[in-house]
Protein backbone atom coordinates (compact mmCIF):
# COMPACT_ATOMS: atom_id res chain seq x y z
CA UNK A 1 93.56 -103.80 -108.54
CA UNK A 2 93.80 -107.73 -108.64
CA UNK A 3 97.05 -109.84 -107.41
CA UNK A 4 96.99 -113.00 -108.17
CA UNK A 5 99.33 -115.81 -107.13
CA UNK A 6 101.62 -116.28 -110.47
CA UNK A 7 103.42 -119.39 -108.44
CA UNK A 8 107.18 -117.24 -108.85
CA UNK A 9 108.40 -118.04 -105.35
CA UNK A 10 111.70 -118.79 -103.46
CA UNK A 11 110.12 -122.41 -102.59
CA UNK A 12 108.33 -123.24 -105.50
CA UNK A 13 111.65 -122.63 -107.70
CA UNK A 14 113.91 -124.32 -105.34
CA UNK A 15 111.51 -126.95 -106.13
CA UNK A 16 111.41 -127.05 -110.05
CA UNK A 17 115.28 -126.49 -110.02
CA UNK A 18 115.72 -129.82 -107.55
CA UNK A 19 113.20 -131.69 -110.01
CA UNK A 20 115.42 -130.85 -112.90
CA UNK A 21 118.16 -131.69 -111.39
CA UNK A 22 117.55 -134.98 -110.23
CA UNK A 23 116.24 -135.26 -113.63
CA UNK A 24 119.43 -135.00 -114.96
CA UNK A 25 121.29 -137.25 -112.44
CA UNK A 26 119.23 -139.90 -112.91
CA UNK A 27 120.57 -143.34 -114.16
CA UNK A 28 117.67 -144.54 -116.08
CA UNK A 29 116.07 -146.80 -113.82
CA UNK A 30 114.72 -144.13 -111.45
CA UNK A 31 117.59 -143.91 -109.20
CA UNK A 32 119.97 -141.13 -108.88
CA UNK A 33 123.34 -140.99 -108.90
CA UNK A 34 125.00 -139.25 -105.60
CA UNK A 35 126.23 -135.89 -105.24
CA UNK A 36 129.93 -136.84 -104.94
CA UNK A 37 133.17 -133.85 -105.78
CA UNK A 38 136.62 -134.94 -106.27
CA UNK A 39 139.60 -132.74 -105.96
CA UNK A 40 142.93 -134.27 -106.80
CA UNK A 41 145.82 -132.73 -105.37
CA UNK A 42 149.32 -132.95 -106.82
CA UNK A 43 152.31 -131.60 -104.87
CA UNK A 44 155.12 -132.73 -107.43
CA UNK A 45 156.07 -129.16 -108.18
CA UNK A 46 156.14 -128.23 -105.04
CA UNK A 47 157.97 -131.05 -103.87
CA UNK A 48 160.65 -130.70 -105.69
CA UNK A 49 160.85 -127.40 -105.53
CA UNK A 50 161.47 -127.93 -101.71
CA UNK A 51 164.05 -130.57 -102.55
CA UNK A 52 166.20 -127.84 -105.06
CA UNK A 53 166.27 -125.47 -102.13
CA UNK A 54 167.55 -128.11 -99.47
CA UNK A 55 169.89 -129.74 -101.77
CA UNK A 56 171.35 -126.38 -102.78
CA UNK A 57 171.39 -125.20 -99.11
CA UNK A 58 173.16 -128.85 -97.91
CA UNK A 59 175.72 -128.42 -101.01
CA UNK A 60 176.46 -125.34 -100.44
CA UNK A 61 177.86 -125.61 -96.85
CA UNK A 62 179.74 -128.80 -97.50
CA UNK A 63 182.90 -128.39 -98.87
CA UNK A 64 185.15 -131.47 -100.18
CA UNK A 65 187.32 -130.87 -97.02
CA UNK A 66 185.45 -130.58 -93.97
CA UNK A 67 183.72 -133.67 -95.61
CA UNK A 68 186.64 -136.02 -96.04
CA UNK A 69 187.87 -134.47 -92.26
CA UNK A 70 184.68 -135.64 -90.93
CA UNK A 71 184.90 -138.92 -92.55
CA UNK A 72 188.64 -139.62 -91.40
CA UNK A 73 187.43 -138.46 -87.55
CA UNK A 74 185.08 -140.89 -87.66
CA UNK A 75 186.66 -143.28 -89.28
CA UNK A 76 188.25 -145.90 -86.49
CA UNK A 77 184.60 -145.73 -84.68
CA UNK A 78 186.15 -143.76 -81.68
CA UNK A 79 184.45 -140.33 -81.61
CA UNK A 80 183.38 -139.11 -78.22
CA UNK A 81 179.90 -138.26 -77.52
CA UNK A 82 179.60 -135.19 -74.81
CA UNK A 83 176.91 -136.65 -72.21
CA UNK A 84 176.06 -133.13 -71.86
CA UNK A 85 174.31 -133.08 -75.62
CA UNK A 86 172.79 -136.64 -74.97
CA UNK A 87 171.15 -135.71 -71.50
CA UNK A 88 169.92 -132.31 -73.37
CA UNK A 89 168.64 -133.95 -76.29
CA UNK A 90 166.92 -136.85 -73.72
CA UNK A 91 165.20 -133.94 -71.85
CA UNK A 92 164.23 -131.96 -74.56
């Protein structure tokens, strides 16, 4: 029995498939081009998604009242700050 080398190996088509392939990417003058991907990314459903759920959340503890109380309590400027929160927050 007689093997003979048919020239089907891992190298030698790793080979012919790079040949082709640069065959294929090439511009015309001999160069090729480069092996660049792009992926493009776009968030705008998901964005605004997010900002349904917060604006529904925000709207939906605010009432007309507590808002215009808030506003009138702040109103002349003269709303005490506890230096309790402000050293906390400073810490933190």
């Amino acid at each position: 029995m007689e093997i003979s080398n048919l020239g089907i190996n891992p190298i030698n088509a790793y080979k012919k498939y790079n040949r082709a392939s640069a065959a294929k990417k090439s511009d015309g003058a001999g160069r090729t081009a480069p092996n660049t991907d792009k992926v493009e990314f776009d968030r705008t459903r998901s964005l605004n998604a997010a900002q349904s759920a917060i604006a529904a959340r925000v709207g939906s503890s605010a009432s007309e009242e507590r808002l215009a109380a808030l506003a009138a309590k702040y109103a002349d400027g003269n709303t005490p700050v506890p230096a309790e929160s402000v050293a906390s927050t400073m810490i933190a």
